[in-house]
Protein backbone atom coordinates (compact mmCIF):
# COMPACT_ATOMS: atom_id res chain seq x y z
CA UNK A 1 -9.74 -21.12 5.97
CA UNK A 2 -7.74 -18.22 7.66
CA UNK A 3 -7.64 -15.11 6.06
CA UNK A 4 -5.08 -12.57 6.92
CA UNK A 5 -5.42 -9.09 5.81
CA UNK A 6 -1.68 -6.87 5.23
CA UNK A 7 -2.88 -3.19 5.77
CA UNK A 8 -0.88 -0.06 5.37
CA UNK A 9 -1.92 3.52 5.68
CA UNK A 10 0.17 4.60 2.84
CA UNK A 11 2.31 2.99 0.02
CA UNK A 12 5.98 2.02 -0.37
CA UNK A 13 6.10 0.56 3.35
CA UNK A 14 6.63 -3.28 1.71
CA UNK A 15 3.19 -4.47 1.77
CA UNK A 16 3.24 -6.59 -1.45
CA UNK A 17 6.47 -7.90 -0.62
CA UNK A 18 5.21 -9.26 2.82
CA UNK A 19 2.22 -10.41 1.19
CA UNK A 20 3.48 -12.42 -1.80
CA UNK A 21 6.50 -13.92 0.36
CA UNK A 22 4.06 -14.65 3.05
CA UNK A 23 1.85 -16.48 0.36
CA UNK A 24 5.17 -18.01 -0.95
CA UNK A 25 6.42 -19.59 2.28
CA UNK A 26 2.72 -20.97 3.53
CA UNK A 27 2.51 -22.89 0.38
CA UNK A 28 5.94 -23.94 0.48
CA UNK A 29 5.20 -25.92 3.86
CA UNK A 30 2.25 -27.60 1.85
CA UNK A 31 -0.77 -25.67 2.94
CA UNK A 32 -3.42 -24.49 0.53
CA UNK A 33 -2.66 -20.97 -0.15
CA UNK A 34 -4.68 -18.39 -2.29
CA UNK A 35 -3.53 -14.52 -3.13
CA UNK A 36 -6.26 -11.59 -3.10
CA UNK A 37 -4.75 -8.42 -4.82
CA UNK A 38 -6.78 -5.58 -3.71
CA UNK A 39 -4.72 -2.72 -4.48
CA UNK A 40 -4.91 -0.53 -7.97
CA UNK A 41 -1.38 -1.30 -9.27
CA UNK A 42 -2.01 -5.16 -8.82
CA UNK A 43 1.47 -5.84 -8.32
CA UNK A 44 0.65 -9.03 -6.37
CA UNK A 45 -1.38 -10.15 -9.31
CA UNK A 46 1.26 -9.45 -11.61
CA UNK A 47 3.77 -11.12 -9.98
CA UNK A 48 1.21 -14.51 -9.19
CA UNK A 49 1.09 -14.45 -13.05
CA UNK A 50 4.67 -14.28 -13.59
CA UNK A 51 5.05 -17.52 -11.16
CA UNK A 52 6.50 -20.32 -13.01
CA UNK A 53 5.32 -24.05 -12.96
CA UNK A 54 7.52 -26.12 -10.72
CA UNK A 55 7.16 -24.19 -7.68
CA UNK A 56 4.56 -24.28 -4.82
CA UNK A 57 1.35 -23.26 -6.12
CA UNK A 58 -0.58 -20.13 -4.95
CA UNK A 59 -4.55 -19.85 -6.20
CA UNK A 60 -4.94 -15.98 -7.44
CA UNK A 61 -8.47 -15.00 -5.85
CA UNK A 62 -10.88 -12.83 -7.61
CA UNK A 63 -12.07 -9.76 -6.25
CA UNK A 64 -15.72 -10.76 -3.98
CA UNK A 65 -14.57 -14.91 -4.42
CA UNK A 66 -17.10 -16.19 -2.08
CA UNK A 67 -15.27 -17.88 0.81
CA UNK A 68 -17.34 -20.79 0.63
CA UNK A 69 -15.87 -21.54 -2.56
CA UNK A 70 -12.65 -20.90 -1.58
CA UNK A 71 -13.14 -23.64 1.18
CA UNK A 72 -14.54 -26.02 -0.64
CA UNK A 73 -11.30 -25.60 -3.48
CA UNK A 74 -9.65 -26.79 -0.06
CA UNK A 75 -7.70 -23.04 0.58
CA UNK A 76 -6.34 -22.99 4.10
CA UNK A 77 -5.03 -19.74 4.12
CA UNK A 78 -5.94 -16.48 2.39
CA UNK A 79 -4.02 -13.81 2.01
CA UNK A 80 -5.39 -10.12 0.96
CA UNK A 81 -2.94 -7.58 -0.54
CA UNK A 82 -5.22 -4.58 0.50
CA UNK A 83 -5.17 -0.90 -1.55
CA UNK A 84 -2.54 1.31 0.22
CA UNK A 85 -4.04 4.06 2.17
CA UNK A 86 -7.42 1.60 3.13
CA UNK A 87 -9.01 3.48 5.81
CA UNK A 88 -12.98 3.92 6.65
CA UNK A 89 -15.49 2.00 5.13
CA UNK A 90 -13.45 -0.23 3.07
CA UNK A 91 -11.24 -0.54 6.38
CA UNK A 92 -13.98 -1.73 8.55
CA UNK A 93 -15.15 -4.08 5.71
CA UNK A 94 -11.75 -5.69 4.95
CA UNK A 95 -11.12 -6.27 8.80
CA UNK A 96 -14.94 -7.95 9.32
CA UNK A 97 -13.87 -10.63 6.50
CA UNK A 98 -10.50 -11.17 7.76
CA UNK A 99 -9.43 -13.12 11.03
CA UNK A 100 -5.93 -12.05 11.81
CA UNK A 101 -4.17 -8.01 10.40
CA UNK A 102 -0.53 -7.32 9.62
CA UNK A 103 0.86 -4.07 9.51
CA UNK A 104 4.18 -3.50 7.86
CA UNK A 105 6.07 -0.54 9.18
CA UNK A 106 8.74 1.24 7.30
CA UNK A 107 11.50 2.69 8.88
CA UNK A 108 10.58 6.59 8.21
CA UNK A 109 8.84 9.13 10.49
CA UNK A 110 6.47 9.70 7.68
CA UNK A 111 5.61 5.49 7.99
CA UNK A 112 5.36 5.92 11.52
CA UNK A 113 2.96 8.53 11.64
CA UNK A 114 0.76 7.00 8.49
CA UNK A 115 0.82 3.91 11.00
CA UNK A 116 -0.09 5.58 14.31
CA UNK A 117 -3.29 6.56 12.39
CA UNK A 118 -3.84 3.17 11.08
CA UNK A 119 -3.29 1.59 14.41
CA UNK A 120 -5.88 4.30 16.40
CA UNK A 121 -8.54 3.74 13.02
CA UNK A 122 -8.19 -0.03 13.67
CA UNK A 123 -8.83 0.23 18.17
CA UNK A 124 -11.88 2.39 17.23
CA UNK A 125 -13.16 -1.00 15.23
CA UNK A 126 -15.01 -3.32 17.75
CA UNK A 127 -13.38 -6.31 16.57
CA UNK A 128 -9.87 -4.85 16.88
CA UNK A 129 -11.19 -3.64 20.52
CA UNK A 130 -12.47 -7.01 21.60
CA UNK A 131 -9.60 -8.60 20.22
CA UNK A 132 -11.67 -10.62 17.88
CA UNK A 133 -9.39 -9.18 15.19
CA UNK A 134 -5.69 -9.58 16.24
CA UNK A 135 -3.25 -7.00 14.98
CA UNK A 136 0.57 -7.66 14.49
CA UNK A 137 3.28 -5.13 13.50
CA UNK A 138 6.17 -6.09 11.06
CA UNK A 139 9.21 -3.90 10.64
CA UNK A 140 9.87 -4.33 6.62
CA UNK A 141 12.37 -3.34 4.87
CA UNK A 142 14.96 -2.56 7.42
CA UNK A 143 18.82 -2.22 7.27
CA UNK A 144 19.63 -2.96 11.29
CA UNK A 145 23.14 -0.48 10.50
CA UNK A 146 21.01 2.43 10.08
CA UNK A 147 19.66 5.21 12.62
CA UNK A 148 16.79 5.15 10.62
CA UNK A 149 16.58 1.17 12.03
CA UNK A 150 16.60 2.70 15.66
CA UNK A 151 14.01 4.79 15.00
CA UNK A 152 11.37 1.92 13.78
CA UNK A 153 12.67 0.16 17.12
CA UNK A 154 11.91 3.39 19.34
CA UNK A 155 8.59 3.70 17.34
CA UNK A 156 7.55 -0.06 17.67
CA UNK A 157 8.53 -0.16 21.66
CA UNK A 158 6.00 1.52 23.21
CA UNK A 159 2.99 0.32 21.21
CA UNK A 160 0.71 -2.19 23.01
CA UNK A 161 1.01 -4.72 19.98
CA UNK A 162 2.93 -8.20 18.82
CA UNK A 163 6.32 -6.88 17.08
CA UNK A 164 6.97 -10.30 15.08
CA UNK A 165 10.01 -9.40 13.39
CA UNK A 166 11.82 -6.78 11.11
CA UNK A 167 12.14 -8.20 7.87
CA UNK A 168 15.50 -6.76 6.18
CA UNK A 169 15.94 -4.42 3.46
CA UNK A 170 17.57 -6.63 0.69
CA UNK A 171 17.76 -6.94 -3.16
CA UNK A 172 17.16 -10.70 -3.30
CA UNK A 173 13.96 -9.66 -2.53
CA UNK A 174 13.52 -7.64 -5.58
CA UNK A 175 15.12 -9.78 -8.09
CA UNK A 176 12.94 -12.74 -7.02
CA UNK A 177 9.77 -10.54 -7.71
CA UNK A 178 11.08 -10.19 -10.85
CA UNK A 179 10.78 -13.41 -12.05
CA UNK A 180 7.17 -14.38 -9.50
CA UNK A 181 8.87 -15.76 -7.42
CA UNK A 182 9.92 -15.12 -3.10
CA UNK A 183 12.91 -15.41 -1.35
CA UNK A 184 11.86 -19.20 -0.28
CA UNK A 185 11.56 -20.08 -3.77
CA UNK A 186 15.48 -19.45 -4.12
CA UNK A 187 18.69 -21.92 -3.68
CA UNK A 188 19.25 -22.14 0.35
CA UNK A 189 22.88 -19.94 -0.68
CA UNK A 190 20.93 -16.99 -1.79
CA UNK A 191 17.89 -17.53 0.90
CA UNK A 192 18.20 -19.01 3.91
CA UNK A 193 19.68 -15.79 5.82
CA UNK A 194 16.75 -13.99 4.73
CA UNK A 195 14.44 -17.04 5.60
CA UNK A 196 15.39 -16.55 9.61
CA UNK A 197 13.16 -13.51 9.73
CA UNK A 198 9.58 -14.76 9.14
CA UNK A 199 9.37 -17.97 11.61
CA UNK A 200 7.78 -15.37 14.10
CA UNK A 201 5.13 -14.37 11.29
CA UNK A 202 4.28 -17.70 10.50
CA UNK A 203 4.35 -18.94 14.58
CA UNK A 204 2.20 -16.53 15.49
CA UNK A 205 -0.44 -17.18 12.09
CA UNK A 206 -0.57 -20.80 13.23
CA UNK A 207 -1.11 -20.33 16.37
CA UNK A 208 -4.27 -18.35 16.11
CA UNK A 209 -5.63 -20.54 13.32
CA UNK A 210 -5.19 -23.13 15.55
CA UNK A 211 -6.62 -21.61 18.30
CA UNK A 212 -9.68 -21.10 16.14
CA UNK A 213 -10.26 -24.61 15.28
């Protein structure tokens, strides 16, 4: 089982939308996928329990599921909607137990710094430093018209980190959460252009779970 951890230093930067349509499109290529909601508004949970039958199944996780367990249900991957704001102890805890870290960025100065601190927290963790515990960054919700767009990409550019992909700002992704369901749960018309922005996500997942067979 790979477990991958979506960390933010503060809220409203798209974390539970990365995390559910990351869920979403893993189990839509057949893997085994479980959800972990960490975070005090349990919107991931919510939305897990507003899935409907007919569509690829995600397991919901409880809070301290043993992994064993988890394994032996036959997950492959886990992902872990983590509290906005994680930072310390909890940080260092979550990132022991997971085995790869995404960090959405938002395009607003106030995202950028909030992330700058996350990403010097996270090098000051040995397994971050050894590279035991890879880190990827993910612009989310981004309109590529805006100056506010350049900005993430002037941010991102000089950081020493994977930039997999900027994940646009759009409503489809907001109406499908309304009904628990993700953008690849939707009719190829209303999804696919959405759809071209997480291959790199996904790529670079597999290839370190791979890697760790």
């Amino acid at each position: 089982m790979f477990t991958i951890l979506i960390a933010t230093s503060k809220g409203g930067a798209g974390k539970t939308t990365i995390a559910t349509n990351l869920a979403a499109c893993l189990a839509g290529k057949r893997q085994r996928v479980a959800l972990l909601d960490l975070d005090r508004q349990q919107s991931a949970a919510r939305w897990l329990a507003r899935r409907p039958q007919g569509f690829p199944q995600i397991v919901a996780a409880e809070l301290g599921a043993d992994t064993k367990t988890l394994r032996a249900a036959g997950i492959q991957w886990l992902v872990i909607d983590s509290p906005a704001g994680l930072h310390g102890d909890a940080l260092t805890e979550r990132v022991r137990q997971a085995d790869a870290i995404l960090v959405p960025v938002a395009p607003s100065s106030f995202d950028f710094e909030a992330t700058a601190d996350l990403l010097a927290e996270l090098e000051r963790l040995k397994p971050v430093r050894e590279g035991r515990r890879p880190v990827a960054l993910i612009g989310s919700r981004v309109d590529g018209r805006t100056v506010a767009a350049s900005d993430l990409d002037e941010f991102l550019a000089p950081l020493s980190l994977d930039v997999l992909t900027h994940i646009r700002d759009a409503q489809a992704y907001v109406h499908a959460a309304r009904a628990g369901l993700s953008v690849f749960d939707l009719p190829r018309s209303r999804g696919e252009e959405l759809w071209e922005d997480w291959p790199p996500v996904v790529d670079w997942l597999q290839s370190l779970a791979s890697a760790r067979k």
